[in-house]
Protein backbone atom coordinates (compact mmCIF):
# COMPACT_ATOMS: atom_id res chain seq x y z
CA UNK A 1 16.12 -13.65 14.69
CA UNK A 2 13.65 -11.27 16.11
CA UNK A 3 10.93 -12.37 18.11
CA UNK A 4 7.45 -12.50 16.71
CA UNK A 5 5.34 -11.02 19.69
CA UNK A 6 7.81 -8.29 19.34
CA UNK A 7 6.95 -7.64 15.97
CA UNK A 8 3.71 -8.23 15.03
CA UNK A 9 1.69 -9.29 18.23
CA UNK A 10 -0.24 -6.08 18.48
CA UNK A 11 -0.82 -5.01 14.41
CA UNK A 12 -4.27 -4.15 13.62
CA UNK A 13 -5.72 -5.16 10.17
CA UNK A 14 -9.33 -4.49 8.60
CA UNK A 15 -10.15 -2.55 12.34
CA UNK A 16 -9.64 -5.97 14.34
CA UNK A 17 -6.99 -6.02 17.18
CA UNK A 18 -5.19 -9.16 15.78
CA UNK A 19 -3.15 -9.58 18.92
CA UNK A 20 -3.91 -13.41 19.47
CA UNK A 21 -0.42 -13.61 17.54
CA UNK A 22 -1.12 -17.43 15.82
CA UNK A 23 1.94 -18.97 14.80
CA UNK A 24 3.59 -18.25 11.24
CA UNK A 25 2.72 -20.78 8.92
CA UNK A 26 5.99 -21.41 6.46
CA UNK A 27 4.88 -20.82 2.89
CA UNK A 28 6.95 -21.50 -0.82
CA UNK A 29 8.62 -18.83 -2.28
CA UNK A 30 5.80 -18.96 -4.92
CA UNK A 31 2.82 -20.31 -5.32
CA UNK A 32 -1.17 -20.46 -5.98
CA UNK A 33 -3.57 -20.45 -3.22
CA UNK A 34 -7.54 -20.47 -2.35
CA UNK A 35 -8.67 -18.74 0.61
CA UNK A 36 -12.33 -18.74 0.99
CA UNK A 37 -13.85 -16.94 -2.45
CA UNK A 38 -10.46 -15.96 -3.67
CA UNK A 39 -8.26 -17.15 -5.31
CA UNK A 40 -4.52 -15.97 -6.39
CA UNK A 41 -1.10 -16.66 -7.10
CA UNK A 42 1.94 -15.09 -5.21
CA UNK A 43 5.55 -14.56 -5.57
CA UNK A 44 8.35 -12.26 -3.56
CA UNK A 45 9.98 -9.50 -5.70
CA UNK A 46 9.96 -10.76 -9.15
CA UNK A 47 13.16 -9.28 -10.58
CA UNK A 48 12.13 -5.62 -9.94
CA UNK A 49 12.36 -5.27 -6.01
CA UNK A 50 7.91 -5.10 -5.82
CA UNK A 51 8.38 -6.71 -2.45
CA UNK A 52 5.57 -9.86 -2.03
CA UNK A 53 3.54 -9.69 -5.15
CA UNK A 54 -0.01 -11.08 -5.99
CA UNK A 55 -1.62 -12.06 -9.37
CA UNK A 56 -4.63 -13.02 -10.90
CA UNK A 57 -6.66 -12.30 -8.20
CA UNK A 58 -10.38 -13.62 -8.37
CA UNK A 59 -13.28 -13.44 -6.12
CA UNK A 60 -15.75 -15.82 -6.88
CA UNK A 61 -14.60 -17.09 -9.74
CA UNK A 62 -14.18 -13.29 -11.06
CA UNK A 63 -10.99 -11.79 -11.92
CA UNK A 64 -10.23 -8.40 -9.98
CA UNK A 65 -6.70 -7.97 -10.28
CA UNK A 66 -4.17 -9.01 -12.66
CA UNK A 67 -1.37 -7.94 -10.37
CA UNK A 68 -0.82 -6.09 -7.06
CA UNK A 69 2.54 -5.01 -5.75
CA UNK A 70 4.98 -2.57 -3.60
CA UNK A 71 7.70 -1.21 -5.95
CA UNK A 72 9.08 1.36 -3.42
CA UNK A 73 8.70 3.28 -0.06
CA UNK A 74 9.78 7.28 0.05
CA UNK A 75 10.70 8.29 3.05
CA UNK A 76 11.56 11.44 4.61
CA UNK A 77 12.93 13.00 7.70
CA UNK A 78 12.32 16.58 8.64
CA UNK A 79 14.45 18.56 9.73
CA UNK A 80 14.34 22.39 11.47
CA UNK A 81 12.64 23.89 8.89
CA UNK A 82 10.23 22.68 5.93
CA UNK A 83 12.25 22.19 3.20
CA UNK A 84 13.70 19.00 1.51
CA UNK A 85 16.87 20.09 2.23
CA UNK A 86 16.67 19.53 6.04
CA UNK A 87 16.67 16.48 7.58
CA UNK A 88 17.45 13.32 6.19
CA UNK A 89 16.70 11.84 3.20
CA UNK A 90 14.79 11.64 1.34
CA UNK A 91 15.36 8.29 0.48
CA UNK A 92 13.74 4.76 -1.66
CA UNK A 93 12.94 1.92 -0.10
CA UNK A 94 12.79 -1.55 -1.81
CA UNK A 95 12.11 -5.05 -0.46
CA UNK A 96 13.40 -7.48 -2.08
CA UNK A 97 15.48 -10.84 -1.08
CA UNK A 98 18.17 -9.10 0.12
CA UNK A 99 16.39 -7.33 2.61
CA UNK A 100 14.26 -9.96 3.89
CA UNK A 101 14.57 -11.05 7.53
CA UNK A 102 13.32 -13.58 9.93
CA UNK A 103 11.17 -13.96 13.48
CA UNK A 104 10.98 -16.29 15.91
CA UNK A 105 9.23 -19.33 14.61
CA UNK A 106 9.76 -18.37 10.78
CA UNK A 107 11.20 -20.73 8.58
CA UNK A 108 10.59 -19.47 5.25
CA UNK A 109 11.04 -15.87 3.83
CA UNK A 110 7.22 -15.84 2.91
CA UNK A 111 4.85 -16.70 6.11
CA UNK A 112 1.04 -17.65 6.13
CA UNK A 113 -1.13 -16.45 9.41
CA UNK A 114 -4.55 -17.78 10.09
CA UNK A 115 -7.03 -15.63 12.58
CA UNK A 116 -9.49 -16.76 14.03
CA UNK A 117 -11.99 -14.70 12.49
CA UNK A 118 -11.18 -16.91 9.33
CA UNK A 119 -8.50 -13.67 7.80
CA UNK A 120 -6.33 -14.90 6.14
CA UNK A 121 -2.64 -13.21 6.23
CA UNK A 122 0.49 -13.45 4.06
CA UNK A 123 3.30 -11.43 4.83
CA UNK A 124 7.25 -10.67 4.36
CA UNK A 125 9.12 -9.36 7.42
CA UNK A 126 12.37 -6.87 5.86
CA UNK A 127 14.89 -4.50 7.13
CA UNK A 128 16.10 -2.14 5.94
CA UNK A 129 18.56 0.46 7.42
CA UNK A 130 17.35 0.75 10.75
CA UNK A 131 13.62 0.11 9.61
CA UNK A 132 11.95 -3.18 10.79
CA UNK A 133 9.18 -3.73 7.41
CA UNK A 134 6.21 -5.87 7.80
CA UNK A 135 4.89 -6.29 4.11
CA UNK A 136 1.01 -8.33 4.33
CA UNK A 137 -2.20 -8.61 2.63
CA UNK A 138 -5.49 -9.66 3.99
CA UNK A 139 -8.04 -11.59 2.64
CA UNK A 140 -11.02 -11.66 4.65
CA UNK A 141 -15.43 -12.66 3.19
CA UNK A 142 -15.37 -9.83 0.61
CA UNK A 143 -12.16 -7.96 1.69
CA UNK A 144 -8.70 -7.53 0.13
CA UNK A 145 -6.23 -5.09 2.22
CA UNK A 146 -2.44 -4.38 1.08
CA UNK A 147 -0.72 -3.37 4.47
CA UNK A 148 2.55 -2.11 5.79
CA UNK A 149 3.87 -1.83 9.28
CA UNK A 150 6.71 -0.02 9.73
CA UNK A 151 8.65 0.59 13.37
CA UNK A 152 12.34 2.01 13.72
CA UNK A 153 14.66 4.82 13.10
CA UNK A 154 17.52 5.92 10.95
CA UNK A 155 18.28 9.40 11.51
CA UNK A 156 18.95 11.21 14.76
CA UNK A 157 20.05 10.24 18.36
CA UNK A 158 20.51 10.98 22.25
CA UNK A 159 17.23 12.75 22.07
CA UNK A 160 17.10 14.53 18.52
CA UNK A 161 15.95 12.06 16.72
CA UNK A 162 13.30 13.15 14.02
CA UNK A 163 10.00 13.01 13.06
CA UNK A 164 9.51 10.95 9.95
CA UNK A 165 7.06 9.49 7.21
CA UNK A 166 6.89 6.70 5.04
CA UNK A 167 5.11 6.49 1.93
CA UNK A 168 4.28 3.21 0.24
CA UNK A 169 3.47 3.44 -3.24
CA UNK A 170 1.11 0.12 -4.30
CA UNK A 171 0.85 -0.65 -7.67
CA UNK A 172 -2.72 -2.07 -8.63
CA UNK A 173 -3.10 -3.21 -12.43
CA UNK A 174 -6.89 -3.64 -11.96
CA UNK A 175 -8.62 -6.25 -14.68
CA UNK A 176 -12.43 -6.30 -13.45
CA UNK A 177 -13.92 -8.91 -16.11
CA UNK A 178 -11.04 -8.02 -18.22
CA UNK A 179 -8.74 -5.03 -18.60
CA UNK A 180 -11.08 -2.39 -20.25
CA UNK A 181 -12.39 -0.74 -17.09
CA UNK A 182 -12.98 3.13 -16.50
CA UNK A 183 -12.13 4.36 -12.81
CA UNK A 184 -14.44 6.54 -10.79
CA UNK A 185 -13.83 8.91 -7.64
CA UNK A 186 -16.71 9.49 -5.43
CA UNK A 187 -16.53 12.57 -3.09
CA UNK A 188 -18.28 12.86 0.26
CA UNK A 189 -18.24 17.01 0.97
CA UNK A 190 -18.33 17.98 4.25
CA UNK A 191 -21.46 19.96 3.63
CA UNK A 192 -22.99 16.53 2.71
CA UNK A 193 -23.01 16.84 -1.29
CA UNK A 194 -21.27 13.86 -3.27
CA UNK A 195 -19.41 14.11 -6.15
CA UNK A 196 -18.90 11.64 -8.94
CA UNK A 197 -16.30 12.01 -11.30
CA UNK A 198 -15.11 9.27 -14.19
CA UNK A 199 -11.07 10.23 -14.96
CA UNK A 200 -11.50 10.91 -18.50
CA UNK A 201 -7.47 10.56 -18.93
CA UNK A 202 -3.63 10.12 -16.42
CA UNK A 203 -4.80 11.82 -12.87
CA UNK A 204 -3.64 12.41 -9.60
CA UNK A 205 -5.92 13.02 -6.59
CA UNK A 206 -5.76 13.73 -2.79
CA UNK A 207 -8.18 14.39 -0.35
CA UNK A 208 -8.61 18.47 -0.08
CA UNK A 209 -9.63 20.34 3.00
CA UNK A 210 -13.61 19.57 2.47
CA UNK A 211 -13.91 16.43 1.96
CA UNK A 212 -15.14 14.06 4.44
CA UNK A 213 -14.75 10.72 2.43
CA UNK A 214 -13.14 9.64 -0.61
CA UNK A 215 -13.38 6.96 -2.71
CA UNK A 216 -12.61 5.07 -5.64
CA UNK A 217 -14.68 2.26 -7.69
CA UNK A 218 -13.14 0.19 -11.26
CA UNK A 219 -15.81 -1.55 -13.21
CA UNK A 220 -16.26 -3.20 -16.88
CA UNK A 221 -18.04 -0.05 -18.82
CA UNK A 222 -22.10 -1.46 -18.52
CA UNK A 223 -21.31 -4.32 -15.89
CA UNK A 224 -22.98 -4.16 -12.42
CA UNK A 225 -19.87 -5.99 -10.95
CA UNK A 226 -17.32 -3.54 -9.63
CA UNK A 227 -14.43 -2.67 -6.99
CA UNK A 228 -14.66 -0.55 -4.28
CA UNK A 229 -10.88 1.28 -3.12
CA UNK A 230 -10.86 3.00 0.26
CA UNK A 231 -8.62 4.02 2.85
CA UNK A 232 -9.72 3.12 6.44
CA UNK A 233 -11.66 5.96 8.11
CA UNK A 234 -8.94 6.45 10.89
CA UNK A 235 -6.35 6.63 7.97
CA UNK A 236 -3.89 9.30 9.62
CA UNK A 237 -3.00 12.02 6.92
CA UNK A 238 -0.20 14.73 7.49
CA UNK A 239 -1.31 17.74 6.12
CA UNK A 240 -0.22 20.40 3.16
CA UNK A 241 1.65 23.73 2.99
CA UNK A 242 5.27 23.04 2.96
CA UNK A 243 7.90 20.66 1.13
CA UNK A 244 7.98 18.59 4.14
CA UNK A 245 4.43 17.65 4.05
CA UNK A 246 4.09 17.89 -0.10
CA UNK A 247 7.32 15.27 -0.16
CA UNK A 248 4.65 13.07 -1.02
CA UNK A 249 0.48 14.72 -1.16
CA UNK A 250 -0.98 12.11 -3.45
CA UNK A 251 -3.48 9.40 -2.68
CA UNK A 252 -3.57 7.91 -5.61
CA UNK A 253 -2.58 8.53 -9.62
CA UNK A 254 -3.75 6.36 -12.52
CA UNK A 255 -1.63 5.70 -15.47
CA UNK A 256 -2.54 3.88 -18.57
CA UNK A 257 -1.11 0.79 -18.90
CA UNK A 258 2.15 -0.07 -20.94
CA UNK A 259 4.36 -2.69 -20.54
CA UNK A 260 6.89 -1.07 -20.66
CA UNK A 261 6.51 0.80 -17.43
CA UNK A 262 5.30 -2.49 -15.28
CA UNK A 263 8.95 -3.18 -14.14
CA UNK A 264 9.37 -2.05 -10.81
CA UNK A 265 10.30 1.98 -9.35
CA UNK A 266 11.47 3.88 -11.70
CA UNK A 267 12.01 7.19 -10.65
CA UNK A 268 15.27 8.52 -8.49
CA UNK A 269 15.11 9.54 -4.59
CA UNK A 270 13.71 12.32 -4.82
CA UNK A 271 11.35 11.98 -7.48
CA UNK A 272 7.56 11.23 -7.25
CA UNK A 273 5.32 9.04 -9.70
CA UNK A 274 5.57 10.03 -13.01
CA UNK A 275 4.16 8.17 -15.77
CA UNK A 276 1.97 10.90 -17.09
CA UNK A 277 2.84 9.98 -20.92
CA UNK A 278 1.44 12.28 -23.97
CA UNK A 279 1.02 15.07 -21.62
CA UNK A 280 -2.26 12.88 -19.77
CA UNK A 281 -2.94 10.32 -22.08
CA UNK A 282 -6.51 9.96 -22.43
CA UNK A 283 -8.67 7.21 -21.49
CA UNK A 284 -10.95 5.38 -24.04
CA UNK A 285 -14.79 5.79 -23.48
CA UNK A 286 -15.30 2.24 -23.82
CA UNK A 287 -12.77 1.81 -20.77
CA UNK A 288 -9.00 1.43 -20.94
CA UNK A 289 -6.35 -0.46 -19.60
CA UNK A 290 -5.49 1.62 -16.90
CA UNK A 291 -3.19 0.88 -13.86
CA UNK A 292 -3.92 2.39 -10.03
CA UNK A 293 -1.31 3.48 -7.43
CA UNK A 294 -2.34 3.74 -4.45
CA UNK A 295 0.07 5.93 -1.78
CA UNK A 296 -0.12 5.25 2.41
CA UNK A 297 1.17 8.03 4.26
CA UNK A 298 2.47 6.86 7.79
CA UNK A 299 3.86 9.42 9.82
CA UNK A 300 6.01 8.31 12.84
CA UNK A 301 6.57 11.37 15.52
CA UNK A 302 9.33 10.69 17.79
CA UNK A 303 8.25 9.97 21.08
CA UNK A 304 10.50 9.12 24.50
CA UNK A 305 8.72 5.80 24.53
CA UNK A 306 10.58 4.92 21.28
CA UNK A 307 13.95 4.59 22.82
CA UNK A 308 12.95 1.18 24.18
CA UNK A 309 9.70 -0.16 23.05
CA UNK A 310 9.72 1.13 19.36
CA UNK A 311 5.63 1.65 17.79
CA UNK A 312 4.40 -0.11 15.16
CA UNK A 313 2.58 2.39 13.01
CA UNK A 314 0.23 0.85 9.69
CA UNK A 315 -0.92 2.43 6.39
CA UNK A 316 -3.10 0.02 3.88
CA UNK A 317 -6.22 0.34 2.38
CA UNK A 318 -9.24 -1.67 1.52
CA UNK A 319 -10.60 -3.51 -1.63
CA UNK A 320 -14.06 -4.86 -1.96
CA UNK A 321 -15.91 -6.55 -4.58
CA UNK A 322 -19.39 -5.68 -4.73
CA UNK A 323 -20.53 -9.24 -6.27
């Protein structure tokens, strides 16, 4: 059992140092809840290793998500040169029951945090190889935020050890007022223009060179109500050029929805998110069913430090409401 100051004490979530560290509340494996103006139900892992899993998430009353989840994390090592063959990895990372650990003072698998700022945490704490995991979400007065903290190593030793990044994939089956929604990007150019852009069909996007701020809002066609998607302005990003830093270049993709693929990872090691049926299947203009993955890039650079005070290092982002 690992202590909880040691794990946790100093995260950071929504920008607020949330190093008073109050004790973890134990929490069934399952349940419904009401925090505030939202309501949800939660679960850990399902049957398809999503790690802890939300549904039918409300605010006020107002559905926002039928269900959010963490089928895998890709992670990479690099190695002397840029290629996916050096290094280690790459390599899939699931939490599910088997991989879930404890801390000091947990007595469930699923733990409940309250700050006093009123946020609201609930969390999973995993390992996996020689990765401590720290799976959360945030609810907060108008703020939902899927986390992960990772800290630990797995490849390299005696003073080689190597650079590394972890890339969560969330999977966000968006229902604002219902499933037909259409999903909008909103570009902030460096030279000051903004760009809006409705994805007419399957997508992928990434922030490119220019662009100071991207975006993403889901909304009902015609409704004022819709969902703001960021990434937090300090959001650490690794770069392009080379295999190494392409391993995983996305920010986001959205797929149309089909049961059929809401059942977990699907893809090998080395693969990246597929799910781009009929060649881009297009998107109805009165709003589709439509399904957003999100993807955190954490990059964790070796430093001497490591060897006996291992860093916590975060990727997330941040829903809002606008209702």
């Amino acid at each position: 059992m690992k202590r909880l100051s040691a794990v946790v004490g100093l995260l950071l979530a929504s920008g607020l140092a949330l190093a008073e560290n109050p004790p973890p509340l134990p929490m069934p494996s399952s349940g419904s809840l009401t925090r505030g103006n939202w309501t949800f139900d939660y679960s850990l892992g399902d049957a398809n290793e999503e790690g802890l899993v939300i549904k039918n998430l409300r605010w006020k009353g107002t559905k926002v998500l039928h269900r959010a989840s963490l089928p895998v994390i890709r992670v990479k090592y690099r190695g002397d040169g840029d290629s996916l063959g050096d290094g280690c990895g790459p390599w899939r990372d699931q939490i599910d029951w088997d991989a879930v650990s404890f801390v000091q003072g947990q007595v469930t698998p699923i733990i409940g945090r309250v700050f006093s700022d009123g946020t609201f945490e609930l969390a999973v704490f995993a390992e996996i190889g020689g990765y401590d995991l720290y799976q959360a979400y945030y609810f907060s007065n108008g703020r939902f935020e899927p986390k992960l903290y990772s800290s630990g190593w797995s490849c390299g030793e005696d003073g080689n050890e190597l650079d590394h990044k972890h890339h969560p994939y969330w999977r966000l089956d968006f229902d604002v007022e219902g499933p037909s929604n259409e999903v909008w990007r909103i570009k902030t150019k460096t030279n000051g223009n903004v760009q809006f852009f409705k994805y007419p069909r399957e997508w992928n996007s990434w922030k490119e060179s220019d662009d100071q701020k991207i975006e993403w809002t889901i909304n009902k066609p015609g409704s004022s109500k819709h969902v703001r998607i960021r990434y937090p302005a300090n959001g650490k990003r690794d770069g392009a050029g080379s295999a190494w830093f392409n391993f995983s270049s996305k920010d986001m993709g959205v797929r149309a929805y089909h049961g059929s693929e809401d059942n977990g990872w699907n893809f090998d090691w080395n693969e990246h998110l597929g799910y781009r049926d009929l060649i881009d299947e297009p998107f109805a203009s009165g709003g589709s069913d439509s399904v957003f993955w999100a993807v955190g890039h954490l990059y964790h650079e070796w430093t001497q430090s490591d060897e006996n005070n291992p860093h916590w290092h975060d990727t997330g982002l941040i829903i809002e409401p606008s209702w």
